[in-house]
Protein backbone atom coordinates (compact mmCIF):
# COMPACT_ATOMS: atom_id res chain seq x y z
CA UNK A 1 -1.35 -0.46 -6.55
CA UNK A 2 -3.63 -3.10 -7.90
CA UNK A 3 -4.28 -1.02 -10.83
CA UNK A 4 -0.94 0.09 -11.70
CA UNK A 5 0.24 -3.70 -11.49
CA UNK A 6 -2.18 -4.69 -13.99
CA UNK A 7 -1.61 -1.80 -16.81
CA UNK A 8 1.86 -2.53 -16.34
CA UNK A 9 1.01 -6.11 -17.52
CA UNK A 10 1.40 -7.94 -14.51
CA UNK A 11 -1.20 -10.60 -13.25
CA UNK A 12 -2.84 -9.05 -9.98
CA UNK A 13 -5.78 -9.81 -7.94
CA UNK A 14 -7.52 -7.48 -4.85
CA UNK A 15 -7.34 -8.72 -1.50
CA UNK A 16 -9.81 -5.92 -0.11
CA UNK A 17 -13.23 -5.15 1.21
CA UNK A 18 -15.83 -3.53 -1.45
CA UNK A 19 -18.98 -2.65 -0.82
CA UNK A 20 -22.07 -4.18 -2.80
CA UNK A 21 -23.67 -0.63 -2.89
CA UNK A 22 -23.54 1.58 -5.90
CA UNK A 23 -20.09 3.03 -5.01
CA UNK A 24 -18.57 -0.47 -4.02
CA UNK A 25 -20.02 -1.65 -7.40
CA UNK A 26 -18.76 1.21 -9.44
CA UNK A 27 -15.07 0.58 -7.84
CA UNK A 28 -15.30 -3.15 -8.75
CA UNK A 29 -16.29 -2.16 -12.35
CA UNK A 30 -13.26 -0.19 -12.44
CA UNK A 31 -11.20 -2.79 -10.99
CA UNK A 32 -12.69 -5.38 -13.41
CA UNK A 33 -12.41 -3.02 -16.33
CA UNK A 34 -8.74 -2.71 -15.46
CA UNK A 35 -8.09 -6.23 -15.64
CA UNK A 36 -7.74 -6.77 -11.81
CA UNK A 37 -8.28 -10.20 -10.82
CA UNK A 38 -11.74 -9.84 -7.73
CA UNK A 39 -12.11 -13.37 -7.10
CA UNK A 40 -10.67 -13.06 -3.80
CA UNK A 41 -12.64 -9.04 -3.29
CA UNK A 42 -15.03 -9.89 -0.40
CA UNK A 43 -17.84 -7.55 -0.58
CA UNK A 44 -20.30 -6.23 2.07
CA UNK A 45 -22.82 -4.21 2.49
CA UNK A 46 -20.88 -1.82 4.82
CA UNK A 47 -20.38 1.93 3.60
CA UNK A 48 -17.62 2.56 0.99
CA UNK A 49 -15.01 4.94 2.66
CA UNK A 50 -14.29 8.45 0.72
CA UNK A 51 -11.44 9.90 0.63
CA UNK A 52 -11.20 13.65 -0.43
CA UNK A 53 -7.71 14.66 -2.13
CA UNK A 54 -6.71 18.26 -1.97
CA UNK A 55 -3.82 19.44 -4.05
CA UNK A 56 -1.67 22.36 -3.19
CA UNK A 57 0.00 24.65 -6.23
CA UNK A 58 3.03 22.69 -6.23
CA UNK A 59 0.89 19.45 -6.60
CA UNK A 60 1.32 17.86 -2.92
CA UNK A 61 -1.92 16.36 -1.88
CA UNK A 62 -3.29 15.91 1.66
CA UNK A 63 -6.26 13.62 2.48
CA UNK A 64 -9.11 13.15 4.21
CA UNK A 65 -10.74 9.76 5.26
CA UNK A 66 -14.31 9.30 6.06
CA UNK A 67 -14.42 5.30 7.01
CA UNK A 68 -15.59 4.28 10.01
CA UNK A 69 -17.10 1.11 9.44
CA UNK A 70 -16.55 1.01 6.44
CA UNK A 71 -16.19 -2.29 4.11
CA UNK A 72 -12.54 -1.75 3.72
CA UNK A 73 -12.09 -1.66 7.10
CA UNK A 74 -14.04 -4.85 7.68
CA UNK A 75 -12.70 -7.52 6.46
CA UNK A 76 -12.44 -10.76 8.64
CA UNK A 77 -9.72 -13.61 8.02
CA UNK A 78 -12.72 -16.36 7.15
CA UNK A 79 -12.17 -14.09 3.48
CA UNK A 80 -8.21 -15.63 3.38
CA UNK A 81 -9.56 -18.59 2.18
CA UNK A 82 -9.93 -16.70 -1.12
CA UNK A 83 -6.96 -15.55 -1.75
CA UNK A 84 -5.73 -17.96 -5.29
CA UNK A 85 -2.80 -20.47 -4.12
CA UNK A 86 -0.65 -19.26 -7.00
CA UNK A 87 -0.14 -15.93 -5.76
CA UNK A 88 3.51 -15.47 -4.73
CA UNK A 89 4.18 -12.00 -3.93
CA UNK A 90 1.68 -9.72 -1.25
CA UNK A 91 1.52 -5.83 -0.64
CA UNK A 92 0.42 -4.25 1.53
CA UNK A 93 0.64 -0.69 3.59
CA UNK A 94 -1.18 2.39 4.86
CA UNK A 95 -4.07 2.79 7.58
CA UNK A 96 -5.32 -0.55 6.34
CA UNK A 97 -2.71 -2.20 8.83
CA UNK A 98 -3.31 -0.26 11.62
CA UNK A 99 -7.24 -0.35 11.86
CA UNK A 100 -9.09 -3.50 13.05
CA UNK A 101 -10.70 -5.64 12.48
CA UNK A 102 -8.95 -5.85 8.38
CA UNK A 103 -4.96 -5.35 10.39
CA UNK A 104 -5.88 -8.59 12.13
CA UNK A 105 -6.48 -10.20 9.05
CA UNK A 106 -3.64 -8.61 6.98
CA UNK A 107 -1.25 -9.99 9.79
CA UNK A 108 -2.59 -13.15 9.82
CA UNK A 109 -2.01 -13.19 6.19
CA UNK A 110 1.60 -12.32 6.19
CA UNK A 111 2.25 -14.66 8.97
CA UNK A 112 1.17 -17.55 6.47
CA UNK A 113 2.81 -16.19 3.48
CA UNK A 114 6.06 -14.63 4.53
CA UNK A 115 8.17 -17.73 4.22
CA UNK A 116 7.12 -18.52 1.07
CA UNK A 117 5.81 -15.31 -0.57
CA UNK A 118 7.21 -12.02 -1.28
CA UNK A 119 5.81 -9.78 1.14
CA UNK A 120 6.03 -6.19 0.14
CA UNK A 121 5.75 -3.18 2.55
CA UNK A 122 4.92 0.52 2.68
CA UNK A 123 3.77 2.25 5.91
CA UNK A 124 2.46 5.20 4.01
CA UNK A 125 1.25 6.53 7.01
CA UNK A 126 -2.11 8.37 7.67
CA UNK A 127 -2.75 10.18 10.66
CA UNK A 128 -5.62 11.18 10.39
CA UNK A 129 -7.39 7.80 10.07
CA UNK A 130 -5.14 6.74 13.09
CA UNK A 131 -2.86 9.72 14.86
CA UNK A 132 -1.12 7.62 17.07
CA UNK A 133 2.69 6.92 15.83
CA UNK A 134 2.96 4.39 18.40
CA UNK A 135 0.50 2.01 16.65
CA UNK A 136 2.77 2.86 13.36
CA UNK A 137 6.26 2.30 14.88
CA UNK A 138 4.35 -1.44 16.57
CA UNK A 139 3.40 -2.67 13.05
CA UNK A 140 6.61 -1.51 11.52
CA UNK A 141 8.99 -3.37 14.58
CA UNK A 142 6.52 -6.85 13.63
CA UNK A 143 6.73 -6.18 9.88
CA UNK A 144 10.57 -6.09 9.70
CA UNK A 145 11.35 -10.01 10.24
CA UNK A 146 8.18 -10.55 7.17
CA UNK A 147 9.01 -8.26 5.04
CA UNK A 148 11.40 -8.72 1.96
CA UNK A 149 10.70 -5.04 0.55
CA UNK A 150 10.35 -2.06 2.13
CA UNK A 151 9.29 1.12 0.65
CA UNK A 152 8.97 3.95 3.18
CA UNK A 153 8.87 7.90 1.96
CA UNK A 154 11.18 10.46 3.26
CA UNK A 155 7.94 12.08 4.64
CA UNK A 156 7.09 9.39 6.54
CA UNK A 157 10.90 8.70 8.24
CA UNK A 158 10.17 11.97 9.08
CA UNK A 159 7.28 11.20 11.20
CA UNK A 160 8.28 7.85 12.49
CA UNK A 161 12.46 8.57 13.05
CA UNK A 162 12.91 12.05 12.75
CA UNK A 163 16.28 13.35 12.14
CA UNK A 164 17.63 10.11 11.83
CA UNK A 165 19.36 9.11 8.47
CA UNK A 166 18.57 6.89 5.99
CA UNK A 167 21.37 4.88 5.69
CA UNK A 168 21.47 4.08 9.54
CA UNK A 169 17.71 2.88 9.58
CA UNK A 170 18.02 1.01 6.30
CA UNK A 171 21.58 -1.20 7.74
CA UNK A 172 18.94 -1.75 11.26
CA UNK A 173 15.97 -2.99 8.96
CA UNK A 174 18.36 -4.88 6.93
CA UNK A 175 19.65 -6.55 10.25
CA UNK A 176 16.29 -7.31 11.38
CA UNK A 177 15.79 -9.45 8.08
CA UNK A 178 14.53 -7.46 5.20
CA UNK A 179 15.83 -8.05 1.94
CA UNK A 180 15.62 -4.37 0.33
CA UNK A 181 15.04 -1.38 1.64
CA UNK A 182 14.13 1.92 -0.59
CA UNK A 183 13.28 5.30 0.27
CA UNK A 184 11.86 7.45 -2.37
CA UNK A 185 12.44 11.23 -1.82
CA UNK A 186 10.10 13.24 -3.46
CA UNK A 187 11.67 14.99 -6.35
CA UNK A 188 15.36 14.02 -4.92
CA UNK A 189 14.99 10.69 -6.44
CA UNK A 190 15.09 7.14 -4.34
CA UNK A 191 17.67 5.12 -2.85
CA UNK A 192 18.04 1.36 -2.08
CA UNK A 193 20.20 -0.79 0.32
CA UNK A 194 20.05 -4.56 -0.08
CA UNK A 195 23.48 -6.25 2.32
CA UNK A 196 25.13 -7.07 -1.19
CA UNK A 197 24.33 -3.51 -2.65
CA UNK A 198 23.60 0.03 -2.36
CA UNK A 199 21.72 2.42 -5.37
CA UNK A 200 20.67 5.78 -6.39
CA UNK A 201 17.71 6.92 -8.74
CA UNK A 202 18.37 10.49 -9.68
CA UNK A 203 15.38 12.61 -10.05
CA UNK A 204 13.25 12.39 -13.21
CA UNK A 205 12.59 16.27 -14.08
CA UNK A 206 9.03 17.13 -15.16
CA UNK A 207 6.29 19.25 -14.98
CA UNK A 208 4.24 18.24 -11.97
CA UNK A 209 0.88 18.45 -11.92
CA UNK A 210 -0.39 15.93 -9.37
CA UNK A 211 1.82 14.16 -7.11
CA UNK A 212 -1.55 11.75 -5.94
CA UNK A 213 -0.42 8.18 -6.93
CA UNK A 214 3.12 8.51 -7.28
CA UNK A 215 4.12 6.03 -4.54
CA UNK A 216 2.13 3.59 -5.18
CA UNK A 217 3.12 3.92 -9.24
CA UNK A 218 6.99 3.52 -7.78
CA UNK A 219 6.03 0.72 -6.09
CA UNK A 220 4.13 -1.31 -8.44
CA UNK A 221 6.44 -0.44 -11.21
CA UNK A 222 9.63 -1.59 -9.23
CA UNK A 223 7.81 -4.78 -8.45
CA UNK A 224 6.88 -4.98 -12.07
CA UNK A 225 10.70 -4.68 -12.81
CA UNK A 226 11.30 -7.44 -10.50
CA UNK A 227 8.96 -9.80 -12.20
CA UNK A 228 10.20 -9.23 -15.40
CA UNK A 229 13.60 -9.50 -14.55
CA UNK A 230 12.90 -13.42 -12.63
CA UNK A 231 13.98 -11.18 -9.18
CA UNK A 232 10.40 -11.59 -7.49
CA UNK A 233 11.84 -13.29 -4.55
CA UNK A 234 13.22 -12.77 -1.64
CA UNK A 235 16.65 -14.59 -2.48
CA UNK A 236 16.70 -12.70 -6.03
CA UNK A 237 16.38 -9.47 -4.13
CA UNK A 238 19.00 -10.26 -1.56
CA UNK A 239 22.08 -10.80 -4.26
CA UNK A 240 21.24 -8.36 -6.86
CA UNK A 241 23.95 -6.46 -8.21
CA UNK A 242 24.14 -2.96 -7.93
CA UNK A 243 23.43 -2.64 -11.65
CA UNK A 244 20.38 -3.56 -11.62
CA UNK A 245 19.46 -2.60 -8.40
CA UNK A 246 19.86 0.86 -9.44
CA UNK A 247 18.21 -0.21 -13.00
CA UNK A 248 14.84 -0.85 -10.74
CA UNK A 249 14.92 2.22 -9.10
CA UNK A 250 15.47 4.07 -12.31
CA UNK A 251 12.38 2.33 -14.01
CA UNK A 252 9.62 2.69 -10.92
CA UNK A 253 11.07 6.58 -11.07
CA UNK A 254 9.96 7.15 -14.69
CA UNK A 255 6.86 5.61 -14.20
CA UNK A 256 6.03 7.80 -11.15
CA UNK A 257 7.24 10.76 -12.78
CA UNK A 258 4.55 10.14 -15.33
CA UNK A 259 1.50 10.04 -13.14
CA UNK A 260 2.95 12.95 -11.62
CA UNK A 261 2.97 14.87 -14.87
CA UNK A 262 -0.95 14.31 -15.36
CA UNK A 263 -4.17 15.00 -13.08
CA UNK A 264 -5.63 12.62 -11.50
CA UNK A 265 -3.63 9.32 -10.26
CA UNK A 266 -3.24 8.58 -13.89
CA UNK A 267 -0.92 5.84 -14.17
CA UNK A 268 1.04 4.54 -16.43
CA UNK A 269 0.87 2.01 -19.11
CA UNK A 270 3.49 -0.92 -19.33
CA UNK A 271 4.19 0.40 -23.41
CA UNK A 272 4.77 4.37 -21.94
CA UNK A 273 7.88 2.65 -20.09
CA UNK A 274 11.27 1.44 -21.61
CA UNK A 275 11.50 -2.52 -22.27
């Protein structure tokens, strides 16, 4: 996410633990190279966690996470006190808010921020790092009132609400106090409620080669869309037309179709996109 922000021009920093040995330095050279802002990266000398991507023939990845106390995992809220006072929008998501003691500290950030940042929200759910859904469907049920965007996968309403539509959960979250609510589906495209307006990306067709990536190159490019279009707020996202709503959608869809078109969570570039 970090990194897509940044080469789609956007000012971003990395709120996330690093270790100071030689794999935690080679991922902050990367970071740094990418034009990631690390002031607020605390670093430890805790293991780095590995994750090991295998790709089926049609390009669908599944993972496996070797982390236990690991720096990412680590992090303790003293490191908050990093975090620049001119950032104005937050994301977070995946087993990062689920495993302790960094899901302590991730809360207590949101609880500071969330009425007066942008808190942005994927569950992108991991099992095997943590296999019980109930600690999932607990973090989504506090999330809801903090969050202003919510990006959840078809796969993963799967998991968490199976057989349930999309359109019934998305009206519930909205209740609960979430500005926007998309669900990407895979090579079906995404959809979006907000309670002014309701969207649909149609697919992008392409040759896939490596799905890795995609989600989080949808969701930094739609938040990239918001910022350029002065909608990085939670009022903005609230009242925006349908237009535009489905103009979003449409641009974070191109961009994921791109890293999904080359190997190796290759993302895009801000000047591979449409102005």
């Amino acid at each position: 996410m970090a990194v897509g922000l940044a080469r789609l021009g956007q000012p971003v920093g990395f709120f996330g633990g690093v270790s100071t040995g030689f794999l935690g330095e080679r991922l902050m050279r990367a970071l740094t190279d990418e034009g990631v802002d690390t002031r607020c990266t605390p670093r430890s000398p805790a293991r780095t966690t590995l994750s090991l991507v295998g790709v089926d023939t049609a390009g669908v990845p599944s993972y496996s996470f070797y982390g236990e106390g690991a720096a990412d995992r680590g992090v303790a809220q003293v490191s908050l006190g990093a975090i620049p006072p001119e950032a104005r929008a937050f994301h977070v998501g995946s087993y990062a808010t689920v495993v302790e003691p960094v899901a302590a500290t991730q809360r207590a950030l949101i609880e500071r921020e969330h009425r007066r940042s942008l808190i942005s929200y994927d569950p992108n759910i991991r099992l095997n790092v943590e296999p019980d859904l109930g600690r999932w469907h607990a973090l989504l049920d506090w999330m809801l009132p903090r969050t202003h965007l919510l990006k959840v996968s078809d796969e993963d309403l799967g998991l968490l609400f199976p057989g349930k539509s999309p359109d019934v959960l998305a009206a519930q979250w909205l209740a609960r106090g979430v500005a926007m609510v998309v669900v990407t589906r895979g090579g079906e495209g995404a959809l979006a409620w907000t309670a002014a307006a309701q969207a649909q990306a149609a697919p992008v067709k392409v040759d896939v080669v490596d799905t890795v990536g995609a989600g989080d190159t949808f969701q930094a490019a739609l938040l990239t869309w918001l910022a350029e279009h002065d909608a990085l707020s939670p009022m903005a996202l609230r009242t925006l037309p349908a237009t535009q709503l489905k103009a979003a959608l449409d641009f974070a869809a191109q961009a994921a179709a791109i890293t999904c078109s080359r190997r190796g969570a290759d993302l895009p570039r801000r000047a591979e996109l449409p102005v």
